[in-house]
C-alpha atoms as a PDB file:
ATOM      1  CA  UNK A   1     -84.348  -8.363  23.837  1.00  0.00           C
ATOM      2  CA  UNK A   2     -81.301  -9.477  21.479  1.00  0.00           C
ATOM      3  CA  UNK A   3     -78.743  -7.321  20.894  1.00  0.00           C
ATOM      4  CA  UNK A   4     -76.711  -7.684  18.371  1.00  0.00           C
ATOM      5  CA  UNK A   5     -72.959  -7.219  19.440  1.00  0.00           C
ATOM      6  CA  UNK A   6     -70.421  -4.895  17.492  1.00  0.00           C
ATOM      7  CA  UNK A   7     -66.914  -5.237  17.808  1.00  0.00           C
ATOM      8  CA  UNK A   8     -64.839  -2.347  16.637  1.00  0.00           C
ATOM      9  CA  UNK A   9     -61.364  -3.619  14.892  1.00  0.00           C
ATOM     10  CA  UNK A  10     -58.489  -2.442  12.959  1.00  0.00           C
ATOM     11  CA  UNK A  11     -60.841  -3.206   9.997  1.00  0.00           C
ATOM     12  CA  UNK A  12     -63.802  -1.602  11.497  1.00  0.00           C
ATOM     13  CA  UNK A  13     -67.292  -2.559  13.266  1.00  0.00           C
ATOM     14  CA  UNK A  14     -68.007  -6.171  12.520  1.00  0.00           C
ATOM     15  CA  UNK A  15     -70.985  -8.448  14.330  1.00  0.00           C
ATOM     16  CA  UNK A  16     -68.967 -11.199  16.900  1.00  0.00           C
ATOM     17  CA  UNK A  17     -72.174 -12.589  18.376  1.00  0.00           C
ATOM     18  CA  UNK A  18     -75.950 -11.634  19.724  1.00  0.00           C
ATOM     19  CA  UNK A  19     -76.854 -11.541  22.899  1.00  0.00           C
ATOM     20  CA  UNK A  20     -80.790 -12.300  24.463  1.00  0.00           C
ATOM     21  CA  UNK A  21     -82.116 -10.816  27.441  1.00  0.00           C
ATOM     22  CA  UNK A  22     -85.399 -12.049  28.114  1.00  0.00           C
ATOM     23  CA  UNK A  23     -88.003 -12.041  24.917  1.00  0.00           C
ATOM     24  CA  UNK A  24     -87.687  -8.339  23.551  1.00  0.00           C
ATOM     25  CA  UNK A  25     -87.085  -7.146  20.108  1.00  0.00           C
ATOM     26  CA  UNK A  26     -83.876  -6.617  18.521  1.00  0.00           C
ATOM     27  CA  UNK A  27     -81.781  -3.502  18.601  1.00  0.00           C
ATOM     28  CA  UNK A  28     -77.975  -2.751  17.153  1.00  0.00           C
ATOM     29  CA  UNK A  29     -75.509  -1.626  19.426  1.00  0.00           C
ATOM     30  CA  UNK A  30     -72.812   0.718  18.073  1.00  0.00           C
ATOM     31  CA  UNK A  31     -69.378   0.561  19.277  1.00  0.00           C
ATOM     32  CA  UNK A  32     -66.812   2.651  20.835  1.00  0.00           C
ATOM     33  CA  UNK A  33     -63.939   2.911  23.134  1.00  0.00           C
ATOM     34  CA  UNK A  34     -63.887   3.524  27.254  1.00  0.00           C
ATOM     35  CA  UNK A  35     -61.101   5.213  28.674  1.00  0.00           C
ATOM     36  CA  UNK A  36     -59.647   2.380  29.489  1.00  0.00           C
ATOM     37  CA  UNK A  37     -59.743   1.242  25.686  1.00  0.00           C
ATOM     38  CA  UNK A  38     -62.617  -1.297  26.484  1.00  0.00           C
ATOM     39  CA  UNK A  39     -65.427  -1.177  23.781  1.00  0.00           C
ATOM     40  CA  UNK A  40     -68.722  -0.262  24.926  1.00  0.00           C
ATOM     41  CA  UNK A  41     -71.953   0.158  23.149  1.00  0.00           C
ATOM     42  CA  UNK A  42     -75.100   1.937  23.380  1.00  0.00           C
ATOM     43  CA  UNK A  43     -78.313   0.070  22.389  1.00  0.00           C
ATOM     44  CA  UNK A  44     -81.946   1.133  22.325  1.00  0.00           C
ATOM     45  CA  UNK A  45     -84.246  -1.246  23.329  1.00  0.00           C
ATOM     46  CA  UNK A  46     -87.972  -1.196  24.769  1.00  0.00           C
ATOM     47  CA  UNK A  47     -88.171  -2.432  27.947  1.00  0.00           C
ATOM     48  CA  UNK A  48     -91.159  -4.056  29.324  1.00  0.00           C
ATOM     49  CA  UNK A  49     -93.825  -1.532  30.191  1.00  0.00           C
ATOM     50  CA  UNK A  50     -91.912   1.486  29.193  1.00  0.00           C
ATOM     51  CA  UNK A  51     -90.425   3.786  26.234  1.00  0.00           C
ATOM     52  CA  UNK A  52     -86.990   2.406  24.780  1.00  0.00           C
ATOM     53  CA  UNK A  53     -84.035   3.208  27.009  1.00  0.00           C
ATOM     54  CA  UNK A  54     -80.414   3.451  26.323  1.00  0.00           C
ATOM     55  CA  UNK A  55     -78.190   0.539  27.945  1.00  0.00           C
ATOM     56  CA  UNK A  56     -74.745   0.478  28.361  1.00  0.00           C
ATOM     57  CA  UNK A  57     -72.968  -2.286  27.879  1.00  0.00           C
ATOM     58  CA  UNK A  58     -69.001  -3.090  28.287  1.00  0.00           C
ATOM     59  CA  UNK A  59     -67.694  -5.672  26.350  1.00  0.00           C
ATOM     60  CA  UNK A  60     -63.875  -6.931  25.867  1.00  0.00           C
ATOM     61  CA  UNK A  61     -62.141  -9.206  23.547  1.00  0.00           C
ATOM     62  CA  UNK A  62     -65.294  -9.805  21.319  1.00  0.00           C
ATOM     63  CA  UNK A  63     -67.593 -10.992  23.501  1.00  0.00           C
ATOM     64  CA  UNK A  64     -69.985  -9.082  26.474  1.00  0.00           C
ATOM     65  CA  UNK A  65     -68.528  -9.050  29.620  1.00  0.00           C
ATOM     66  CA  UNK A  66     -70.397  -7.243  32.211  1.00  0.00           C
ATOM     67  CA  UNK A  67     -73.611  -4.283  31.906  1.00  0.00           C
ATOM     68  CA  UNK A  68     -72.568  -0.993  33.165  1.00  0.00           C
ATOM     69  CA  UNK A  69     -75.679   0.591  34.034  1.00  0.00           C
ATOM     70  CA  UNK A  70     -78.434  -2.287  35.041  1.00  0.00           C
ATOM     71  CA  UNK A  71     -81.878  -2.222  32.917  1.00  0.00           C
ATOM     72  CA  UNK A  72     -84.901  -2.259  34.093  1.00  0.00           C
ATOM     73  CA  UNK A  73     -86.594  -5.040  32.217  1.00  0.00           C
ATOM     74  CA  UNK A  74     -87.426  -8.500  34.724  1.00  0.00           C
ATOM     75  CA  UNK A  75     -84.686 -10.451  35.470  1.00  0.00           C
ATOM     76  CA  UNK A  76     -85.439 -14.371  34.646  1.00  0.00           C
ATOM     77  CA  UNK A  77     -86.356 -16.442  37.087  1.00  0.00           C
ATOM     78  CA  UNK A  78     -82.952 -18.361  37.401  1.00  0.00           C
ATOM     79  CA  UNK A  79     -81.481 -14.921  37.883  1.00  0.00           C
ATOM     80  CA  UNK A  80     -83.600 -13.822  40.698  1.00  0.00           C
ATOM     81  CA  UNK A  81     -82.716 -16.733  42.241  1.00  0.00           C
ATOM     82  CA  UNK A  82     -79.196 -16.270  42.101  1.00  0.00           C
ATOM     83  CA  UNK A  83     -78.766 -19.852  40.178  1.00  0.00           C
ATOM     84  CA  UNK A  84     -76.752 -18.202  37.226  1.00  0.00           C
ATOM     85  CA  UNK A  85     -73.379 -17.199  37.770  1.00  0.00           C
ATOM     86  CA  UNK A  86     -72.315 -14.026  35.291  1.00  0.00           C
ATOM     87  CA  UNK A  87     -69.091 -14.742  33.802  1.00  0.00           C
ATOM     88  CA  UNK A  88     -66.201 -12.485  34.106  1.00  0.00           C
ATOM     89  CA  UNK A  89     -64.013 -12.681  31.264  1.00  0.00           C
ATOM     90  CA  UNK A  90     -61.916  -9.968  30.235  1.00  0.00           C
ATOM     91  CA  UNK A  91     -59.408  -9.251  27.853  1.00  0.00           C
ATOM     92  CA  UNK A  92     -55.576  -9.623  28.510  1.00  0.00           C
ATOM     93  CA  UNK A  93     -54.973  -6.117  27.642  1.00  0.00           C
ATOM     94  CA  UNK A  94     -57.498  -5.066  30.674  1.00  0.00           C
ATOM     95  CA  UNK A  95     -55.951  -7.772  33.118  1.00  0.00           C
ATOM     96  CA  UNK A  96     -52.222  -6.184  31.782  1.00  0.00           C
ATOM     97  CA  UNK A  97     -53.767  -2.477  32.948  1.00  0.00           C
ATOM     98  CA  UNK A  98     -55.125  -4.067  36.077  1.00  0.00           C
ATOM     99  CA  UNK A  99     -51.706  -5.627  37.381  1.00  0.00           C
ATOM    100  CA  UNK A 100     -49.836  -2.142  35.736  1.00  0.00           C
ATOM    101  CA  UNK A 101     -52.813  -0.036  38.243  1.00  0.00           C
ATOM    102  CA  UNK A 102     -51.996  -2.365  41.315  1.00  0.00           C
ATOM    103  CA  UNK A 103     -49.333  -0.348  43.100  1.00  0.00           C
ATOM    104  CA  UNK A 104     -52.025   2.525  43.112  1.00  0.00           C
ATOM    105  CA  UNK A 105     -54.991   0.428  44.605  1.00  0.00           C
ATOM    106  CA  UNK A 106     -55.820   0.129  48.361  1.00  0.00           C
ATOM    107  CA  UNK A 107     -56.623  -2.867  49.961  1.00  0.00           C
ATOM    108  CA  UNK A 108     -60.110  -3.315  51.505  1.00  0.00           C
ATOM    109  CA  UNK A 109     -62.055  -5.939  54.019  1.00  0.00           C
ATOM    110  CA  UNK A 110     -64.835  -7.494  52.697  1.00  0.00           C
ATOM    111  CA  UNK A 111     -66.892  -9.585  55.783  1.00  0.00           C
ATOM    112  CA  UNK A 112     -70.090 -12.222  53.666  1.00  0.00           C
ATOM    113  CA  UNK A 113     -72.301 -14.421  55.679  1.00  0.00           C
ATOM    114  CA  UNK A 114     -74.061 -17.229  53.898  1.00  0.00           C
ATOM    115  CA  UNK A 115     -74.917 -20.714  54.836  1.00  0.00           C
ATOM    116  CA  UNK A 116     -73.718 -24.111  53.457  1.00  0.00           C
ATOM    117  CA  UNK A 117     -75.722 -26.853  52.730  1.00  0.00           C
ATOM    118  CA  UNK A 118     -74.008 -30.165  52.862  1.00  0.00           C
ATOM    119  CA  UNK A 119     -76.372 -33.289  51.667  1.00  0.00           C
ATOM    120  CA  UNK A 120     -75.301 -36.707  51.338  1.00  0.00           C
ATOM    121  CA  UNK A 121     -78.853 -38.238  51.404  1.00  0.00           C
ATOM    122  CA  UNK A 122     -81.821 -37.925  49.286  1.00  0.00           C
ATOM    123  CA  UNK A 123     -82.171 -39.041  45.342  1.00  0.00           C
ATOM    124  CA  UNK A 124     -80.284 -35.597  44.539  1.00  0.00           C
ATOM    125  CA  UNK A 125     -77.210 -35.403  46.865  1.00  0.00           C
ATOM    126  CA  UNK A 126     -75.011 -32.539  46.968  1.00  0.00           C
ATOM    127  CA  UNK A 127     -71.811 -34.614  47.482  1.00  0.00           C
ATOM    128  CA  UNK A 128     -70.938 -38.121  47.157  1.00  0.00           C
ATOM    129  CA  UNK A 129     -68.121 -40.786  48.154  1.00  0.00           C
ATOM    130  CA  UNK A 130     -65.534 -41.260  45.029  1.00  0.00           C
ATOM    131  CA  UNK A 131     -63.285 -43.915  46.690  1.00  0.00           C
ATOM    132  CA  UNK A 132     -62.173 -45.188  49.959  1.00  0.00           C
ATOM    133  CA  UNK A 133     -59.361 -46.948  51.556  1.00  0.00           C
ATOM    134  CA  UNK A 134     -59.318 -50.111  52.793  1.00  0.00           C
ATOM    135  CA  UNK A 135     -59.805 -49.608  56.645  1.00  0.00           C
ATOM    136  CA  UNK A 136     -62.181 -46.643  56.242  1.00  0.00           C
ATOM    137  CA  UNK A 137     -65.484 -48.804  57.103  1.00  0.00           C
ATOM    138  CA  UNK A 138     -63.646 -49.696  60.204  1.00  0.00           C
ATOM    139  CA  UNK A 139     -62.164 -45.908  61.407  1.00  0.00           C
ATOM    140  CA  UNK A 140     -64.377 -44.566  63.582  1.00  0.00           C
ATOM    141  CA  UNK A 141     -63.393 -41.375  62.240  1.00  0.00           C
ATOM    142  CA  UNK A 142     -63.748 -42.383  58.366  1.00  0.00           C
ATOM    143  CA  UNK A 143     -60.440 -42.081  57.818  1.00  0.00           C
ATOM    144  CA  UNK A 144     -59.164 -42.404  54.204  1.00  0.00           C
ATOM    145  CA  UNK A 145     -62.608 -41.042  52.996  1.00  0.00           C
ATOM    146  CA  UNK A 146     -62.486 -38.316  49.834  1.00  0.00           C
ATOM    147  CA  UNK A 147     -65.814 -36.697  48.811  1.00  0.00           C
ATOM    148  CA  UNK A 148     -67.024 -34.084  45.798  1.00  0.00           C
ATOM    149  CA  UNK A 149     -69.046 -31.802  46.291  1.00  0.00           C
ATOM    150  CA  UNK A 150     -71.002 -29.149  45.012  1.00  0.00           C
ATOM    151  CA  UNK A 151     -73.145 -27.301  47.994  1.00  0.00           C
ATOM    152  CA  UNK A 152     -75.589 -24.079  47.822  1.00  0.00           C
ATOM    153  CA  UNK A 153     -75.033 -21.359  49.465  1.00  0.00           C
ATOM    154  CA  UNK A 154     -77.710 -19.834  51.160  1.00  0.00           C
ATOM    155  CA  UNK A 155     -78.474 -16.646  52.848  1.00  0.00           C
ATOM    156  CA  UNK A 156     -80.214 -17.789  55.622  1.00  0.00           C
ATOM    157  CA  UNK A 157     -80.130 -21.381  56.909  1.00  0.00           C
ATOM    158  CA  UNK A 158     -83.372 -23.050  55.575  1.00  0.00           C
ATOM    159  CA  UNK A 159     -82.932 -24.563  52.377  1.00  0.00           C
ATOM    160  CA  UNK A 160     -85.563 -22.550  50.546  1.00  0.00           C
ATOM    161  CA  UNK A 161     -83.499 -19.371  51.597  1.00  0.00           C
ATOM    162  CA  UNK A 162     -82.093 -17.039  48.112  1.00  0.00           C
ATOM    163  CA  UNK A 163     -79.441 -18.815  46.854  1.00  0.00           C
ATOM    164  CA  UNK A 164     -76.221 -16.578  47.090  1.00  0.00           C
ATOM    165  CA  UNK A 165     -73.996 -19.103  45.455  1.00  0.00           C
ATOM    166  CA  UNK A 166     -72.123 -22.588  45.290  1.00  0.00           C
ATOM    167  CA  UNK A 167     -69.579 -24.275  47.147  1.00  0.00           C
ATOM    168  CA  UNK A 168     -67.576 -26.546  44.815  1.00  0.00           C
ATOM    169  CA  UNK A 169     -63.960 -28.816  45.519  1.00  0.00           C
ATOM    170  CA  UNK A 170     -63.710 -31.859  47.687  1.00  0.00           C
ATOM    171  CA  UNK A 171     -63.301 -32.619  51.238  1.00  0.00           C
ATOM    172  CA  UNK A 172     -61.586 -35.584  52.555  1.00  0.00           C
ATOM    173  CA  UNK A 173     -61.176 -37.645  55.850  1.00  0.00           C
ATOM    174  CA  UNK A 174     -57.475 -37.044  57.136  1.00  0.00           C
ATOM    175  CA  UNK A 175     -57.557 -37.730  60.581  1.00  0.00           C
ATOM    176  CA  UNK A 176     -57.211 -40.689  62.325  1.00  0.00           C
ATOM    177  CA  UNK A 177     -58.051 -40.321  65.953  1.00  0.00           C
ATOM    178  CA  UNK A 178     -60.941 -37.301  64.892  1.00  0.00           C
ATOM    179  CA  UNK A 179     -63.058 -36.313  62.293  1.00  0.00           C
ATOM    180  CA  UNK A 180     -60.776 -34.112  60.699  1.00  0.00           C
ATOM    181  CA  UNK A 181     -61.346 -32.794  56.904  1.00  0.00           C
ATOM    182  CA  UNK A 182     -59.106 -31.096  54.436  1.00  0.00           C
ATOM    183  CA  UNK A 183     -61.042 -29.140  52.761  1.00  0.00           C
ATOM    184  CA  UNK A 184     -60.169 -27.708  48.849  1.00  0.00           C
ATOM    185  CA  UNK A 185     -63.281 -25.369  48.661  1.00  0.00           C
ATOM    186  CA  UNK A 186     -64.239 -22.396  45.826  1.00  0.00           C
ATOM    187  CA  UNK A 187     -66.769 -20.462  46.482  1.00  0.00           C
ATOM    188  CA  UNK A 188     -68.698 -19.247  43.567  1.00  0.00           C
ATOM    189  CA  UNK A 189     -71.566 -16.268  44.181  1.00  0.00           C
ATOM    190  CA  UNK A 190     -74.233 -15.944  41.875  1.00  0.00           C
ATOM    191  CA  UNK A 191     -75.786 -12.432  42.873  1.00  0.00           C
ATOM    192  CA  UNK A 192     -74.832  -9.464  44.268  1.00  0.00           C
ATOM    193  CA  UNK A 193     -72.271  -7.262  43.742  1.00  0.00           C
ATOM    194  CA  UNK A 194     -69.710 -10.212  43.620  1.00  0.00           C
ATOM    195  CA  UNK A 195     -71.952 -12.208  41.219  1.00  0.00           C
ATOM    196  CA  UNK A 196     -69.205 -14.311  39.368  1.00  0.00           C
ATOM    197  CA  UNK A 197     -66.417 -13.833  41.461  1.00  0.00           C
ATOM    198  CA  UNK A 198     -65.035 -16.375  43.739  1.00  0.00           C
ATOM    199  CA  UNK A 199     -63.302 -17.400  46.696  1.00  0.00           C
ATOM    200  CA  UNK A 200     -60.610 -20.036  47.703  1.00  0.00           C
ATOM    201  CA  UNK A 201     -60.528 -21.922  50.773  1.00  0.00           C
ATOM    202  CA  UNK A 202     -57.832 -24.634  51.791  1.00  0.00           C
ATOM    203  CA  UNK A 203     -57.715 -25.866  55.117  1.00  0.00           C
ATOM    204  CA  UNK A 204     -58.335 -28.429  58.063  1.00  0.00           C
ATOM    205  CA  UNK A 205     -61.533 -28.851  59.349  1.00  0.00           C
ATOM    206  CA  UNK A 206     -62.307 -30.570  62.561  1.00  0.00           C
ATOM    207  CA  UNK A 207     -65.626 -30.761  61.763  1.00  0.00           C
ATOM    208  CA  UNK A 208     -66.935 -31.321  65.055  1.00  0.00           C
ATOM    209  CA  UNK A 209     -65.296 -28.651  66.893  1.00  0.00           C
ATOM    210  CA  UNK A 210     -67.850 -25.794  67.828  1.00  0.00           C
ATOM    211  CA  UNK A 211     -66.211 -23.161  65.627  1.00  0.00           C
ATOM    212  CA  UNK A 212     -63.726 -24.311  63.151  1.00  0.00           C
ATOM    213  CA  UNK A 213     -61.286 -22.045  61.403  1.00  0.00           C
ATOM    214  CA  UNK A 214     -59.772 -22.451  57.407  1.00  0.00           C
ATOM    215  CA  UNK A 215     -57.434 -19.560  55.282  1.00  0.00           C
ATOM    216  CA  UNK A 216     -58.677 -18.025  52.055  1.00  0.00           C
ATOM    217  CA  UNK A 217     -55.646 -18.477  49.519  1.00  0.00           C
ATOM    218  CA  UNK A 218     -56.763 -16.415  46.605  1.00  0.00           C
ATOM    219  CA  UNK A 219     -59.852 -15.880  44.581  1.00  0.00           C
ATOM    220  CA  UNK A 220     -61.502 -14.543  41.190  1.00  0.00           C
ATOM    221  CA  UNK A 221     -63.174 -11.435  39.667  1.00  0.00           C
ATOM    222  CA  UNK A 222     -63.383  -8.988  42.489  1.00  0.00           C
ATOM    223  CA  UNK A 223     -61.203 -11.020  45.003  1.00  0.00           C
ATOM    224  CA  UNK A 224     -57.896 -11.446  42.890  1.00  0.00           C
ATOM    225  CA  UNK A 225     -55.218 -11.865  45.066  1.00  0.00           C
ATOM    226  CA  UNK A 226     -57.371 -12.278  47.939  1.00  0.00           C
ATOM    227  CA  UNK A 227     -56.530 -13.854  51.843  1.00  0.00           C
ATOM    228  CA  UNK A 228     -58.117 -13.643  54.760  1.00  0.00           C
ATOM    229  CA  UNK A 229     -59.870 -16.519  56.979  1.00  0.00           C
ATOM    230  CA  UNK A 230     -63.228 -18.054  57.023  1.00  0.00           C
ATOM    231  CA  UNK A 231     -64.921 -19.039  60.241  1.00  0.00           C
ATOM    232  CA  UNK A 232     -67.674 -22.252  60.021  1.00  0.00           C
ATOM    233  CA  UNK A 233     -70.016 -23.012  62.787  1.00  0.00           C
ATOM    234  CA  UNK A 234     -72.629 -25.911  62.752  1.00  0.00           C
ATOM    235  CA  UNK A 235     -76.411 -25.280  62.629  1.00  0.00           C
ATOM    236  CA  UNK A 236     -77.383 -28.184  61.822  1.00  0.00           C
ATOM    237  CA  UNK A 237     -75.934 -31.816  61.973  1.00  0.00           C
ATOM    238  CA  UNK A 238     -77.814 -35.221  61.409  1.00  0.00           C
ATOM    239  CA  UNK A 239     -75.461 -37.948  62.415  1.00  0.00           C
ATOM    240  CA  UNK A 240     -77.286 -40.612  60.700  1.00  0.00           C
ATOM    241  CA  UNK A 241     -76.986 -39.517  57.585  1.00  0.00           C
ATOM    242  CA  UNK A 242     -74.356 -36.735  57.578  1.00  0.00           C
ATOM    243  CA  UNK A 243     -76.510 -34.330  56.187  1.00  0.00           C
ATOM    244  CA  UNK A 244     -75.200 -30.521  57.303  1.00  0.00           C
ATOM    245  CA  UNK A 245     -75.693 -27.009  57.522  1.00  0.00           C
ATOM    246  CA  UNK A 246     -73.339 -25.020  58.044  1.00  0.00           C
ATOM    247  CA  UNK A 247     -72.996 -21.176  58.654  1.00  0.00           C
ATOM    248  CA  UNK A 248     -69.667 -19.456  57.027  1.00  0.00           C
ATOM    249  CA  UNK A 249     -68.486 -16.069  58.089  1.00  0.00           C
ATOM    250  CA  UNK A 250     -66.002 -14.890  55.652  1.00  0.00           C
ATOM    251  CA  UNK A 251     -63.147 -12.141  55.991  1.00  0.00           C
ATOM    252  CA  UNK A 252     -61.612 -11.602  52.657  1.00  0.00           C
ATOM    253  CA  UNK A 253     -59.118  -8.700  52.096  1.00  0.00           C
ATOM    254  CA  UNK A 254     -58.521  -7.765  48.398  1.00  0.00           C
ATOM    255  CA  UNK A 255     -58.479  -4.954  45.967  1.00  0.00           C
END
C-alpha cells in the first residue's frame, strides 16, 4: 500500500512524501492534530484478504515517524526477521514537551536477554582488525589491538535464532598482562517494542573471566537518559579463530 503523506501547515495540507507498505493500492491520508500537537492521519486502505481498514498513523516534522495502531497486512520478510530497524525521528517541538514532561515521569527497570555473535572468520566477518601496534603479534594478550564491529543479536544462541538487533562500536585490546577489552558498544534492536531504540555500553571487559560486568551510559528512543549495567557470559568460545557467542543480560533503568 502507498500512502500518500499530508502535512498540515500554516498554509494548509500539502503532500511531503509517500510512503509503501508492502504492494497495496494507494490511499490519501488526511491530516490533523494529536493532543500533543503531533499530526496524525487516517488512511483507508485494503489490506490483504480483508475489507479496507482505517490506520492510524503519527507523523512529526513532515515525515512518518511511528504507526499508532499496527495493521494487519504481512509484514516483509526483512521485518519479520527483525533486520530493519524503524527510525525514530521526532520533531524538536515533541523532544521540547518530552524534557518539559520529565519531572512528571517515573523511572522504570527494563531487564532484555539476547545473545551476541562475535565472528572474525569466514568470507563475511562480523568484525575485523583496523590497525595494530607494533608489539601486538608478540603480547600474548594482543595488546594494542582495536577492532570494528558490527554483531547480531540474537534471541537464542544459535545463529539462525530471530534476530533482535545489532551490536555496533569497537572493542580494543588494553591490557597487558590479560585479555582485557574496552568496549564502546550501541546496541540497536530491530523488533519489539524497543524496535529502533538503543542502548550504550562503555566498559572493560576481561573477556575471559566467567561473568564479566560493563555500565550502560545512556541510550535512544525509549531509553533516553538511560543507566544501568549489562552482565556478559560466554557460550561459546573458539580459540583458534576467536569466533564468540556471547549471552548479554541487560538492566536498563529509564523513562
Amino acid at each position: 500500500m502507498e500512502i500518500e503523506v499530508l502535512y498540515m501547515g500554516p498554509s494548509g495540507i500539502s503532500v511531503t512524501s509517500t510512503l509503501a507498505i508492502g504492494g497495496f493500492p494507494r490511499s490519501s491520508v488526511p491530516a490533523r492534530y494529536d493532543s500533543k500537537r503531533v499530526p496524525i492521519g487516517i488512511c483507508s486502505g485494503r489490506l490483504k484478504g480483508s475489507k479496507p481498514k482505517l490506520i492510524e498513523i503519527a507523523y512529526g516534522f513532515e515525515q512518518a515517524t511511528k504507526i499508532r495502531k499496527p495493521p494487519s497486512f504481512e509484514p516483509s520478510d526483512e521485518a519479520k526477521n527483525g533486520r530493519i530497524a524503524t527510525p525514530l525521528v521526532h520533531s524538536t517541538n515533541e523532544v521540547d514537551e518530552w524534557i518539559q514532561n520529565l519531572h512528571h515521569a517515573k523511572e522504570k527497570v527494563s531487564r532484555l536477554h539476547f545473545y551476541f555473535h562475535d565472528t572474525l572468520s569466514g568470507k563475511n566477518p562480523s568484525v575485523v582488525e583496523v590497525a595494530e601496534a607494533s608489539m601486538t603479534k608478540k603480547s600474548p594478550s594482543l595488546f594494542g589491538l582495536p577492532n570494528i564491529f558490527d554483531d547480531p543479536l540474537t534471541e537464542g544462541p544459535e545463529p539462525t535464532s530471530m534476530l533482535v538487533g545489532r551490536a555496533q562500536g569497537l572493542y580494543g585490546s588494553t591490557g597487558q598482562q590479560e585479555l582485557s577489552l574496552l568496549v564502546a558498544m550501541n546496541s540497536v534492536f530491530t523488533t519489539g517494542k524497543f524496535n529502533g531504540c538503543s542502548l550504550t555500553i562503555l566498559g572493560r571487559n576481561a573477556a575471559l573471566q566467567p561473568l564479566r560486568e560493563m555500565p550502560i551510559i545512556g541510550g535512544t528512543g525509549a531509553f533516553r537518559l538511560a543507566r544501568g549495567f549489562v552482565t556478559a557470559k560466554t557460550y561459546f568460545l573458539n580459540l583458534t579463530s576467536g569466533d564468540a557467542i556471547v549471552k548479554y543480560h541487560v538492566v536498563a533503568i529509564h523513562y
